[in-house]
PDB file of N, CA and C in Angstrom:
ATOM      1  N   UNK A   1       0.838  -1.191   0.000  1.00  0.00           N
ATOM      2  CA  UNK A   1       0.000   0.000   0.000  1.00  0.00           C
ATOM      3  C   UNK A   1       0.879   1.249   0.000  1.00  0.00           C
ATOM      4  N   UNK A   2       0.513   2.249  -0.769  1.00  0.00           N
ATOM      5  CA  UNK A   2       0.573   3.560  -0.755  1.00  0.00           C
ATOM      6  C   UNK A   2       0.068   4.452   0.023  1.00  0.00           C
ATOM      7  N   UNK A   3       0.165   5.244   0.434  1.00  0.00           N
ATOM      8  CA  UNK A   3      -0.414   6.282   1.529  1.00  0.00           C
ATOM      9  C   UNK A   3      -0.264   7.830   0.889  1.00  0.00           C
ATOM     10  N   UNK A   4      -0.783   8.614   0.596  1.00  0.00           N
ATOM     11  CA  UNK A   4      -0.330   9.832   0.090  1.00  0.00           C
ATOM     12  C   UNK A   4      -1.527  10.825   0.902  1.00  0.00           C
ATOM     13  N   UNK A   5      -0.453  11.522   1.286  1.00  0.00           N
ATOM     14  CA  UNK A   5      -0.730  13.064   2.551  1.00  0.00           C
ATOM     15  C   UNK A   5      -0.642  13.749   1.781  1.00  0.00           C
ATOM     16  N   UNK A   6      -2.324  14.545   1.552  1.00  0.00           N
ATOM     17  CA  UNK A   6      -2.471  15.764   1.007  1.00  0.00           C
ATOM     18  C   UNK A   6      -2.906  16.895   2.198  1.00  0.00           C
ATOM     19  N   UNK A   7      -2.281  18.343   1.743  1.00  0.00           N
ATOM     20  CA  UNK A   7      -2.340  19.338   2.685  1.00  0.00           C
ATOM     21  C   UNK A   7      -3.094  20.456   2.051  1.00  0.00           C
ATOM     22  N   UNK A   8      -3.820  20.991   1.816  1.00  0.00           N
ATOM     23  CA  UNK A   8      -4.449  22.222   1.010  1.00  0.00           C
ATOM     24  C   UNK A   8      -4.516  23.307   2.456  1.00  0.00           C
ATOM     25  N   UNK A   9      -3.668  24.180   2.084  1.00  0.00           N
ATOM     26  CA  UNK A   9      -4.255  25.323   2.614  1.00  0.00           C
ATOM     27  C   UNK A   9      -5.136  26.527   1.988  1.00  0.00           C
ATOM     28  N   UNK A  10      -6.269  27.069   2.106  1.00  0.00           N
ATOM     29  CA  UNK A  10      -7.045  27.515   1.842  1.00  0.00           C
ATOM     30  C   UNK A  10      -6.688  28.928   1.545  1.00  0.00           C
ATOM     31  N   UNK A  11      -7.014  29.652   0.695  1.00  0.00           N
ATOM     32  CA  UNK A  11      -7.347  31.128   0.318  1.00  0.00           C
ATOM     33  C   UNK A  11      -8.004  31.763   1.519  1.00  0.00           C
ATOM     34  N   UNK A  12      -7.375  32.708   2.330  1.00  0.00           N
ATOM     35  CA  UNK A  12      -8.063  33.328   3.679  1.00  0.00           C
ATOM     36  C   UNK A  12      -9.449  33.293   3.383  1.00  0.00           C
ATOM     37  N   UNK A  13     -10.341  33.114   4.205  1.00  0.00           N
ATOM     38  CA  UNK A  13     -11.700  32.897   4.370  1.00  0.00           C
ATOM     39  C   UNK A  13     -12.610  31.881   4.195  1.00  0.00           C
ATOM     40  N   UNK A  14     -11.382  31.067   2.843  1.00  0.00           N
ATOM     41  CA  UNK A  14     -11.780  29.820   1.503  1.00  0.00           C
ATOM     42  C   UNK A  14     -12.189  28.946   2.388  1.00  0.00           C
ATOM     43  N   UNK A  15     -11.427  28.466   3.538  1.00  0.00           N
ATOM     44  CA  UNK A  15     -11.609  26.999   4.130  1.00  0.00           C
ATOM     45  C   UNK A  15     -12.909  26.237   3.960  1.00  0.00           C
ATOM     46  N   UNK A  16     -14.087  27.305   4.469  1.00  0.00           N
ATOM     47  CA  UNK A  16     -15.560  26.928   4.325  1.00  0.00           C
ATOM     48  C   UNK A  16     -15.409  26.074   2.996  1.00  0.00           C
ATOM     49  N   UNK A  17     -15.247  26.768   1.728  1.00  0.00           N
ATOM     50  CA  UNK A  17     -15.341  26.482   0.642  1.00  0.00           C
ATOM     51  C   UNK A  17     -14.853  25.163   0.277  1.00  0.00           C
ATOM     52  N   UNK A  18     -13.620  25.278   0.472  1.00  0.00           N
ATOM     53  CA  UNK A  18     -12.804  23.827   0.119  1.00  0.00           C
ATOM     54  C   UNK A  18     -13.669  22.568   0.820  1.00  0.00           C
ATOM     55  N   UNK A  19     -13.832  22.860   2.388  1.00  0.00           N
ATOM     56  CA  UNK A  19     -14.761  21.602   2.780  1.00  0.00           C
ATOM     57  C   UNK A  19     -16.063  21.037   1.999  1.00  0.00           C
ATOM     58  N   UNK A  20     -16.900  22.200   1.679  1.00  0.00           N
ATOM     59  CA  UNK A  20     -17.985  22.042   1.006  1.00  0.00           C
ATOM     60  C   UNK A  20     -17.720  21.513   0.011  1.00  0.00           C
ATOM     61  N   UNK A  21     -16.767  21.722  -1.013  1.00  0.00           N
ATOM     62  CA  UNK A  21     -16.479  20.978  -2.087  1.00  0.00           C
ATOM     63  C   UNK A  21     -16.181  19.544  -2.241  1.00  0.00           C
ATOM     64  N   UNK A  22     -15.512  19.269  -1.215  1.00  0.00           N
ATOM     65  CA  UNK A  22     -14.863  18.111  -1.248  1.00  0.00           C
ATOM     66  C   UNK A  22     -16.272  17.595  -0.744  1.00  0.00           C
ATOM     67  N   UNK A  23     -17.166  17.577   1.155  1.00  0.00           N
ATOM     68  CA  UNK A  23     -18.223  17.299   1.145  1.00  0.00           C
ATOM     69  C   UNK A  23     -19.389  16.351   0.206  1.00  0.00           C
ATOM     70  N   UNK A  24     -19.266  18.045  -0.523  1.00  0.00           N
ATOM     71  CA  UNK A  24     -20.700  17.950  -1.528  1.00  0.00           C
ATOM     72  C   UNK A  24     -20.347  17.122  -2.586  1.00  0.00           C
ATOM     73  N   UNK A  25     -18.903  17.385  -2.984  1.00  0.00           N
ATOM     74  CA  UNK A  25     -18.904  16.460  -5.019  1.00  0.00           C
ATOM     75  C   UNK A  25     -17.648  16.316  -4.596  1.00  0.00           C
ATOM     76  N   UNK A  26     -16.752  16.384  -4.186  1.00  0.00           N
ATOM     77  CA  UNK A  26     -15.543  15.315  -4.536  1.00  0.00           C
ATOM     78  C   UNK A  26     -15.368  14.369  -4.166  1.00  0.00           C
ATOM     79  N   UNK A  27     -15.938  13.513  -2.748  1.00  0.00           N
ATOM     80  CA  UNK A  27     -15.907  12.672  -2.203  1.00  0.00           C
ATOM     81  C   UNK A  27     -16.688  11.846  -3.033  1.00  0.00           C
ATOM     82  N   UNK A  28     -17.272  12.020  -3.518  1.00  0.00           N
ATOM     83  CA  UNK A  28     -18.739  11.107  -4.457  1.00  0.00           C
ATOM     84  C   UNK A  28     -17.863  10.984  -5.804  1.00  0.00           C
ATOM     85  N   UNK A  29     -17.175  11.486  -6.572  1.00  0.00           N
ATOM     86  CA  UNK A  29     -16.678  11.887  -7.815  1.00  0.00           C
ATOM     87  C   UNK A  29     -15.538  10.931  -7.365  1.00  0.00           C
ATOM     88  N   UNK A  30     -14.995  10.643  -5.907  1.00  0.00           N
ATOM     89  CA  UNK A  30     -13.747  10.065  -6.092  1.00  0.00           C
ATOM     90  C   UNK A  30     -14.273   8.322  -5.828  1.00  0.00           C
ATOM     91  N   UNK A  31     -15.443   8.455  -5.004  1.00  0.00           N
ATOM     92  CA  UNK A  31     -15.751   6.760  -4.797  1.00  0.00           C
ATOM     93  C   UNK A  31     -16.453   6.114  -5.762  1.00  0.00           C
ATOM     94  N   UNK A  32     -16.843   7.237  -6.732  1.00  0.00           N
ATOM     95  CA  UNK A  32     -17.318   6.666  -8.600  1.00  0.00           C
ATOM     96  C   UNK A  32     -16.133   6.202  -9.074  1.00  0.00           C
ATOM     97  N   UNK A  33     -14.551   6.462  -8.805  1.00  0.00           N
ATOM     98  CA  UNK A  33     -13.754   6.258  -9.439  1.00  0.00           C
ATOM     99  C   UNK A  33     -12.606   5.245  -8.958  1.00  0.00           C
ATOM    100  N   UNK A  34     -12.883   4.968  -7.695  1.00  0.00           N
ATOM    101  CA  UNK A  34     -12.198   3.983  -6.742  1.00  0.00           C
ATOM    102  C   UNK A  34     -11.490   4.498  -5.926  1.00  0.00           C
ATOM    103  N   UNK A  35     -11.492   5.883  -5.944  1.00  0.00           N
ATOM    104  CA  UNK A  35     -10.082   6.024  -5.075  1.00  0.00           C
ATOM    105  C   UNK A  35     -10.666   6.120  -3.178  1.00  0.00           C
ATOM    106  N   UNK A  36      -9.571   5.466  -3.018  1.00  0.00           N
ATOM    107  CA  UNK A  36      -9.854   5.441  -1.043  1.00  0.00           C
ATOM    108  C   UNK A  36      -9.220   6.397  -0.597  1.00  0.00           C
ATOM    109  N   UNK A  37     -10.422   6.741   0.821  1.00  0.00           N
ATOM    110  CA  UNK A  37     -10.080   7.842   1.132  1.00  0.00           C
ATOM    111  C   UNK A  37      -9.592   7.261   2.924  1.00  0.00           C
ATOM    112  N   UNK A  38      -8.742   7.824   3.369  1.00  0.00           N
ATOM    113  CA  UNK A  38      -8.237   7.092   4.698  1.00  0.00           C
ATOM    114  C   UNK A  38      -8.854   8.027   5.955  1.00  0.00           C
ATOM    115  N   UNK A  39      -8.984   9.049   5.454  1.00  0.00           N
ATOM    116  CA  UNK A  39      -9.413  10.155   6.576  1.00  0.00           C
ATOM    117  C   UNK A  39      -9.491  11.963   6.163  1.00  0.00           C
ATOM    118  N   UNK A  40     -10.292  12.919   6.621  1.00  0.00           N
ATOM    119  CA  UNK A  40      -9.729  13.661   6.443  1.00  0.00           C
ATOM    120  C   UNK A  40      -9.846  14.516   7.551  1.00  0.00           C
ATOM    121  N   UNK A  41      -9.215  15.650   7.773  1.00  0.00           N
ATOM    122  CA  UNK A  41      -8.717  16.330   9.471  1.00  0.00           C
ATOM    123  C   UNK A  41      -8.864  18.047   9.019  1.00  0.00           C
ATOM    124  N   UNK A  42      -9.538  18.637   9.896  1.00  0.00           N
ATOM    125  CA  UNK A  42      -8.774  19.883  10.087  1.00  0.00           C
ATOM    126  C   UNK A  42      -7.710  20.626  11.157  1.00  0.00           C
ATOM    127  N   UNK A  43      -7.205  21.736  11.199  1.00  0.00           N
ATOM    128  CA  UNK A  43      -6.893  21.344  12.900  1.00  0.00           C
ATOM    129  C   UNK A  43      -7.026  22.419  13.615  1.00  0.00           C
ATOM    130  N   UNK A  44      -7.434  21.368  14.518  1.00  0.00           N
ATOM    131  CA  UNK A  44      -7.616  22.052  15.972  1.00  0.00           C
ATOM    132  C   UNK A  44      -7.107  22.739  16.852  1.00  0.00           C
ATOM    133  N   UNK A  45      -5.791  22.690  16.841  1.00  0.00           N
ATOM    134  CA  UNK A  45      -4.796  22.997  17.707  1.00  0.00           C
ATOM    135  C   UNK A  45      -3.522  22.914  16.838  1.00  0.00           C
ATOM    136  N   UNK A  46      -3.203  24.177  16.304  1.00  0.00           N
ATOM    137  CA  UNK A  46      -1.836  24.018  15.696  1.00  0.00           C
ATOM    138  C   UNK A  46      -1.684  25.399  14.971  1.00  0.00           C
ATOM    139  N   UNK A  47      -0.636  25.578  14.182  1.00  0.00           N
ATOM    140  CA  UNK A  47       0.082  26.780  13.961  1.00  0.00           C
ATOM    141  C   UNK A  47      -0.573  27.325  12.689  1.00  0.00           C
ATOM    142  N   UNK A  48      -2.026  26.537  11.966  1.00  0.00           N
ATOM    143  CA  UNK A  48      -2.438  26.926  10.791  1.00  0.00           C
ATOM    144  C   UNK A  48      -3.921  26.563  10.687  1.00  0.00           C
ATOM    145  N   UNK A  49      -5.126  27.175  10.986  1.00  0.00           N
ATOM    146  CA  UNK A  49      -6.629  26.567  11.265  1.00  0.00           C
ATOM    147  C   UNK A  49      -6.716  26.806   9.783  1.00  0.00           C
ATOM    148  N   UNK A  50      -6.279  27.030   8.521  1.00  0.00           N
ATOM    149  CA  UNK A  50      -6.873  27.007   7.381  1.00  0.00           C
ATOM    150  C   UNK A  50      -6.261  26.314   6.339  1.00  0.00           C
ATOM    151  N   UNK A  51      -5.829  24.861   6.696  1.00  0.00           N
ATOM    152  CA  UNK A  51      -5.740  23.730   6.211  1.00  0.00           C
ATOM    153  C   UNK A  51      -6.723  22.460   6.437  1.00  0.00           C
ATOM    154  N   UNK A  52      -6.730  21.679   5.168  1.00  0.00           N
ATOM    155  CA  UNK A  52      -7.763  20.458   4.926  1.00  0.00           C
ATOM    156  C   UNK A  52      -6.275  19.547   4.907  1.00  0.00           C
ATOM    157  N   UNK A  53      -6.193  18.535   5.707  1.00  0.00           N
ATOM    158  CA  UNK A  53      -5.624  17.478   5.420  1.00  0.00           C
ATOM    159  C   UNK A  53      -6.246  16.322   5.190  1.00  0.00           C
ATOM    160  N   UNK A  54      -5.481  15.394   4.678  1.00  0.00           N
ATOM    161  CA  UNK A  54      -6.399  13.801   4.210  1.00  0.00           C
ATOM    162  C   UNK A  54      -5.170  13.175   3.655  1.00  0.00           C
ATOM    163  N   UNK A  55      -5.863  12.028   3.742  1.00  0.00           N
ATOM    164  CA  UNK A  55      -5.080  11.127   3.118  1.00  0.00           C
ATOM    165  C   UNK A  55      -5.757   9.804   2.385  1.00  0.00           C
ATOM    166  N   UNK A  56      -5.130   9.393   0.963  1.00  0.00           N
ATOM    167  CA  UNK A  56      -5.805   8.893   0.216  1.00  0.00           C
ATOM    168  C   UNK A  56      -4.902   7.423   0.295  1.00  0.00           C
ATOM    169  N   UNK A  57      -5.073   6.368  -0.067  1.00  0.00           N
ATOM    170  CA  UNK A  57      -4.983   5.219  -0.025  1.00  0.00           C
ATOM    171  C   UNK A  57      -4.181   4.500  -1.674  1.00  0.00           C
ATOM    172  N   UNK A  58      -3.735   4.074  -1.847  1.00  0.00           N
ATOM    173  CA  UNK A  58      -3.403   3.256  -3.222  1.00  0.00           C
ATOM    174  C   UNK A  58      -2.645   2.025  -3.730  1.00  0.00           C
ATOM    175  N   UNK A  59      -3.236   0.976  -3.817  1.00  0.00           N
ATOM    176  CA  UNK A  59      -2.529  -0.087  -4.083  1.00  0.00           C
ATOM    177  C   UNK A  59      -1.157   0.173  -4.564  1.00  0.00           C
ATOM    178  N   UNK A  60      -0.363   0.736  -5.269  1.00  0.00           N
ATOM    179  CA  UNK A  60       0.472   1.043  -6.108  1.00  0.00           C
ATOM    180  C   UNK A  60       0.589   2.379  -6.597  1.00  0.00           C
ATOM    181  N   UNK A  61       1.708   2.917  -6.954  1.00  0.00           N
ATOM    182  CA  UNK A  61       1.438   4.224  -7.502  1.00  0.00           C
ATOM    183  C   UNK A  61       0.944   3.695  -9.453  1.00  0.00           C
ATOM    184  N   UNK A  62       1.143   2.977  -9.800  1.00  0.00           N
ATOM    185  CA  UNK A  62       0.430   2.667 -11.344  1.00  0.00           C
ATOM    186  C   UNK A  62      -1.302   3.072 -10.613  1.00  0.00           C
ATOM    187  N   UNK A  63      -1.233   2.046 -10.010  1.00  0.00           N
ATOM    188  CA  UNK A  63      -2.610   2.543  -9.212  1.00  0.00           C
ATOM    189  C   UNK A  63      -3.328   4.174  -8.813  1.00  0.00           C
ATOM    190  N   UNK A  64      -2.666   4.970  -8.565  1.00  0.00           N
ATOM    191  CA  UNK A  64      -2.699   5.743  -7.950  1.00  0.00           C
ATOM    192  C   UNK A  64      -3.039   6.630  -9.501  1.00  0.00           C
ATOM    193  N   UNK A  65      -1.551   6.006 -10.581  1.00  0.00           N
ATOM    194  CA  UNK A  65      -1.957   7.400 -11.826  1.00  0.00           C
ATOM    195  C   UNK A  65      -2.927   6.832 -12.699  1.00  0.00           C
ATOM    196  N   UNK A  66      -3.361   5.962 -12.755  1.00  0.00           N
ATOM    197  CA  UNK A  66      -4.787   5.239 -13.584  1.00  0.00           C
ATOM    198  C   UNK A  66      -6.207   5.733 -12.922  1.00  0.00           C
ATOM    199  N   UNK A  67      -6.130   5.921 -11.642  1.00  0.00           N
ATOM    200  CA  UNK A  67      -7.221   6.553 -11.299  1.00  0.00           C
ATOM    201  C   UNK A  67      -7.483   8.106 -11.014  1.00  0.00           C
ATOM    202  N   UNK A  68      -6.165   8.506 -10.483  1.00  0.00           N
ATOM    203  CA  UNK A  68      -6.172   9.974 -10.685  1.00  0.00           C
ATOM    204  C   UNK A  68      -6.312  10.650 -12.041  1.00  0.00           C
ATOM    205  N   UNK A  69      -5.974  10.092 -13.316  1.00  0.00           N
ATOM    206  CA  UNK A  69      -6.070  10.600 -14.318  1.00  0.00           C
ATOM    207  C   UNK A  69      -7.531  10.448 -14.898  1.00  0.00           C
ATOM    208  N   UNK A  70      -8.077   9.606 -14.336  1.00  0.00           N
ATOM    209  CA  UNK A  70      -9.795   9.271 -14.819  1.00  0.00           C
ATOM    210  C   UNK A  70     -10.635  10.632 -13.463  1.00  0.00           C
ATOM    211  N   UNK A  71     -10.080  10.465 -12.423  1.00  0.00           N
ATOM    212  CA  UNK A  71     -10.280  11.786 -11.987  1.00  0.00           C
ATOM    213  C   UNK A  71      -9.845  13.212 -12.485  1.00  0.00           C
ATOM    214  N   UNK A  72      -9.267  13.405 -12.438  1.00  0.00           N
ATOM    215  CA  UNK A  72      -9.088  15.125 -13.116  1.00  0.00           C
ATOM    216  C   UNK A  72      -9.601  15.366 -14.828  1.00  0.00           C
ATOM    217  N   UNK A  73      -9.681  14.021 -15.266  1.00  0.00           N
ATOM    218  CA  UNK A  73     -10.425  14.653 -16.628  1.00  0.00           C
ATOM    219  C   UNK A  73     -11.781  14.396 -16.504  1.00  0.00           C
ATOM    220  N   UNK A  74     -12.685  13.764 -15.496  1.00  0.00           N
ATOM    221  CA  UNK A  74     -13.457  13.556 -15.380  1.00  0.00           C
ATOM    222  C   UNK A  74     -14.491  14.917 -15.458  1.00  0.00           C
ATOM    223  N   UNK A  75     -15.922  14.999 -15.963  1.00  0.00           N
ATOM    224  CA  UNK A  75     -16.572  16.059 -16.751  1.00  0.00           C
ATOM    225  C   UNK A  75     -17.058  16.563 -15.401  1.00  0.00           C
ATOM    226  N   UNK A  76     -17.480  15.990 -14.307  1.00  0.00           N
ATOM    227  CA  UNK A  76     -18.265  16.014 -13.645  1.00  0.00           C
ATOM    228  C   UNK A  76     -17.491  17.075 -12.255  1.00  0.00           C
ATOM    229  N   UNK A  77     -16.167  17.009 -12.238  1.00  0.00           N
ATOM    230  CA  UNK A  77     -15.152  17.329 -11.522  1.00  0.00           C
ATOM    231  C   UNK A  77     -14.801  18.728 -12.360  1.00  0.00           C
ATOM    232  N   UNK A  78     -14.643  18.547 -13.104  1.00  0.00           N
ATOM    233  CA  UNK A  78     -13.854  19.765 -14.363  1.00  0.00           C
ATOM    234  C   UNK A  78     -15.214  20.906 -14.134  1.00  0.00           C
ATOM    235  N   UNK A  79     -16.318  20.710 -13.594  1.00  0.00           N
ATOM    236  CA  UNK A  79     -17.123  21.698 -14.018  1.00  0.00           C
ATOM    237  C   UNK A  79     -17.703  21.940 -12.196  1.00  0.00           C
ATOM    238  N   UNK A  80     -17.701  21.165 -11.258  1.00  0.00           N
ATOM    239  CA  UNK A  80     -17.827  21.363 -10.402  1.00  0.00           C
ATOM    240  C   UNK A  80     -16.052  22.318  -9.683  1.00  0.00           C
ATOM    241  N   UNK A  81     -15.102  21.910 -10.190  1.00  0.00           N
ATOM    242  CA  UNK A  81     -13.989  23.185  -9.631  1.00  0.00           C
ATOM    243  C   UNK A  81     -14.340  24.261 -10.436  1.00  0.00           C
ATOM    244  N   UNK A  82     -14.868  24.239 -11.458  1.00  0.00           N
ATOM    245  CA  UNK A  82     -14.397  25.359 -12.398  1.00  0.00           C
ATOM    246  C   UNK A  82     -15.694  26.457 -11.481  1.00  0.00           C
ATOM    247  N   UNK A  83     -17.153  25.631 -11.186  1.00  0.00           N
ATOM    248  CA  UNK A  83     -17.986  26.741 -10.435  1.00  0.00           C
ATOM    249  C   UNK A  83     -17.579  26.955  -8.582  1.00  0.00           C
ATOM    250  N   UNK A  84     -16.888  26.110  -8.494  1.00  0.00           N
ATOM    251  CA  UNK A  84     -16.294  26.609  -6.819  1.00  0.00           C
ATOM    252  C   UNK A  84     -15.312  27.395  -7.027  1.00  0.00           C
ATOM    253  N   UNK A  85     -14.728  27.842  -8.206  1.00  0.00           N
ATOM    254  CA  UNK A  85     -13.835  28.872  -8.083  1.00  0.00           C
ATOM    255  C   UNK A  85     -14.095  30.168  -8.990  1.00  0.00           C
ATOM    256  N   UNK A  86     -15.286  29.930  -9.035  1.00  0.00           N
ATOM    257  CA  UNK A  86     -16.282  31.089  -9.909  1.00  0.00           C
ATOM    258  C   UNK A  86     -15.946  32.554  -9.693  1.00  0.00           C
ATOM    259  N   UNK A  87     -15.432  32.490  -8.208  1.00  0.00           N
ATOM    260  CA  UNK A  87     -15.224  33.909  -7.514  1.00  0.00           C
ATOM    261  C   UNK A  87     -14.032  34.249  -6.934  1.00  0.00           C
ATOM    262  N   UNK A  88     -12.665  33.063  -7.894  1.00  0.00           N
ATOM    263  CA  UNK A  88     -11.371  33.068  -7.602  1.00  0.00           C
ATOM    264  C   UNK A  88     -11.271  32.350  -6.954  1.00  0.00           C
ATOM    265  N   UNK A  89      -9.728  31.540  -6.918  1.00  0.00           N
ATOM    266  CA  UNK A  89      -9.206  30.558  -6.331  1.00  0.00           C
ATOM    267  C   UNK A  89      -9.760  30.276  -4.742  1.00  0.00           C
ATOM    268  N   UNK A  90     -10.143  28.703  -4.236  1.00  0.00           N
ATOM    269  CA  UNK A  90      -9.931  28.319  -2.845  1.00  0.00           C
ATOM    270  C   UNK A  90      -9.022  27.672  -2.230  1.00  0.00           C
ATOM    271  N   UNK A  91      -7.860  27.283  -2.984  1.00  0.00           N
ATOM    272  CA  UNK A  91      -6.891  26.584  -2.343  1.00  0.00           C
ATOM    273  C   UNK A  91      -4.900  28.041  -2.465  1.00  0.00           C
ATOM    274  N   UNK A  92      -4.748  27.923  -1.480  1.00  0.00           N
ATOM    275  CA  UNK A  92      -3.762  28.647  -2.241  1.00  0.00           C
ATOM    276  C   UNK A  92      -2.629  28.474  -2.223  1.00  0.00           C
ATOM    277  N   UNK A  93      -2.561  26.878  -1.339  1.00  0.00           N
ATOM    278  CA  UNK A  93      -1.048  25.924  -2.242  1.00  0.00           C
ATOM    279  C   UNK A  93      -1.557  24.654  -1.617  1.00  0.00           C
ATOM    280  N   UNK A  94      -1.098  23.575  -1.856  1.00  0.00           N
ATOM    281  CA  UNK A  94      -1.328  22.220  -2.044  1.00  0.00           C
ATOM    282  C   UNK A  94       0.130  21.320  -1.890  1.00  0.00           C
ATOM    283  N   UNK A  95       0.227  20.795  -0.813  1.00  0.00           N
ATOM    284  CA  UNK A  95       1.721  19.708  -0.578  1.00  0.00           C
ATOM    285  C   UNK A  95       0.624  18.198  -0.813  1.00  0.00           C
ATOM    286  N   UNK A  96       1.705  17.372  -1.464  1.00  0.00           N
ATOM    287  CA  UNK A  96       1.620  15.923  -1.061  1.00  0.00           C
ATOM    288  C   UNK A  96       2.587  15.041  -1.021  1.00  0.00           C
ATOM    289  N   UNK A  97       2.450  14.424   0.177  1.00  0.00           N
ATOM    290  CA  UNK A  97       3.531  13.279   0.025  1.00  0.00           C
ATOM    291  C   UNK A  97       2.925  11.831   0.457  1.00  0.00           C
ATOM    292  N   UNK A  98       4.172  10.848  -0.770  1.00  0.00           N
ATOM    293  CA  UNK A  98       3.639   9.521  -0.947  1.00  0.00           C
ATOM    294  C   UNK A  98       4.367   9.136   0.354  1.00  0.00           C
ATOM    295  N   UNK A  99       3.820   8.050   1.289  1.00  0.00           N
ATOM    296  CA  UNK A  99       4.084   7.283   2.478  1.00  0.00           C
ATOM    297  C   UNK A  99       4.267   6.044   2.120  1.00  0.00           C
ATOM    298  N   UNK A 100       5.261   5.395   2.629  1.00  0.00           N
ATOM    299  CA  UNK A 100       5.282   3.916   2.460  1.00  0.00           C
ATOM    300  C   UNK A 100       5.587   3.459   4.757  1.00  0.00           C
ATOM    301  N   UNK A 101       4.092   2.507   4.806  1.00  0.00           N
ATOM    302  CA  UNK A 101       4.474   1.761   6.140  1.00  0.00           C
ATOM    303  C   UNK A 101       5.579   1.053   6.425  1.00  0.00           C
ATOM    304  N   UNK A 102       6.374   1.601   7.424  1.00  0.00           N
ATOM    305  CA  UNK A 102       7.325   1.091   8.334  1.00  0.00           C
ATOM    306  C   UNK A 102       6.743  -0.601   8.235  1.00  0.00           C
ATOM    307  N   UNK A 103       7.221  -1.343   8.771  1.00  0.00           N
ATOM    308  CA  UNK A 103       7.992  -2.971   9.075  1.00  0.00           C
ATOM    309  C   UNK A 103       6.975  -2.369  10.611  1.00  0.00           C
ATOM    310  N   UNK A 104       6.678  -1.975  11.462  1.00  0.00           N
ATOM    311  CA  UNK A 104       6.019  -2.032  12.550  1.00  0.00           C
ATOM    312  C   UNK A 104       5.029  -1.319  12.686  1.00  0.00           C
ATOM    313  N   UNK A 105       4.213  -0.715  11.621  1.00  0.00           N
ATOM    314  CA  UNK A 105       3.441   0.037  11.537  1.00  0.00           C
ATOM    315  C   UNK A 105       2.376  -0.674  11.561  1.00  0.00           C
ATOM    316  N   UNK A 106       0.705  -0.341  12.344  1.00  0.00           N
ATOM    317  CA  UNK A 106      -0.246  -0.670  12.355  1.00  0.00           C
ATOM    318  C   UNK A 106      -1.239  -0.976  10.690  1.00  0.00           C
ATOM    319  N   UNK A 107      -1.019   0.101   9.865  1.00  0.00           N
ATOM    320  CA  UNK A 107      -1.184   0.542   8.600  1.00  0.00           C
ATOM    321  C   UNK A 107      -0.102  -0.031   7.560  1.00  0.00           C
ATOM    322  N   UNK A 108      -0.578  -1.293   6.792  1.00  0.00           N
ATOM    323  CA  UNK A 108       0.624  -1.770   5.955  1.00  0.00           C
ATOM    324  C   UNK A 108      -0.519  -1.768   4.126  1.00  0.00           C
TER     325      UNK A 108
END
């Protein structure tokens, strides 16, 4: 398994936005397409309240670009970002990193 930590921090005010999105149509847009979702967090206590973290799941990274690519060209996605950002950008940078489980890790 693959593990990949995504971080979006939000456009000041955006946060609302980004949740709703993901919420309302990306979560649905991504389990039409297979991809697993492991969790997602905001936080509570820490040096930045206007980040979405999550983390997505993937057999393989072949895995990972066969379905991400059926995601982002997907019609349904392409037109749902294009109207959440109707009134300018909600994300206003984006980290990810791929994880591979430790030999003692609960998560393999």
């Amino acid at each position: 398994m693959i593990y990949e930590l995504r971080i979006y921090t939000a456009m000041p005010g955006r946060l609302p936005d980004v949740l709703a999105r993901f919420r309302d149509h990306t979560v649905d847009i991504w389990n039409r397409h297979g991809i697993r979702q492991l969790g997602y967090w905001t936080t509570a206590v820490g040096p930045d309240s206007n980040v979405l973290t999550y983390m997505l799941v993937w057999d393989s990274m072949a895995d990972r670009e066969t379905k991400w690519g059926q995601f982002v060209t997907d019609p349904e996605w392409i037109q749902v970002r294009q109207a959440s950002e109707s009134s300018g950008p909600i994300v206003a940078r984006m980290d990810n990193s791929f994880l591979a489980p430790t030999s003692f890790s609960p998560l393999k």
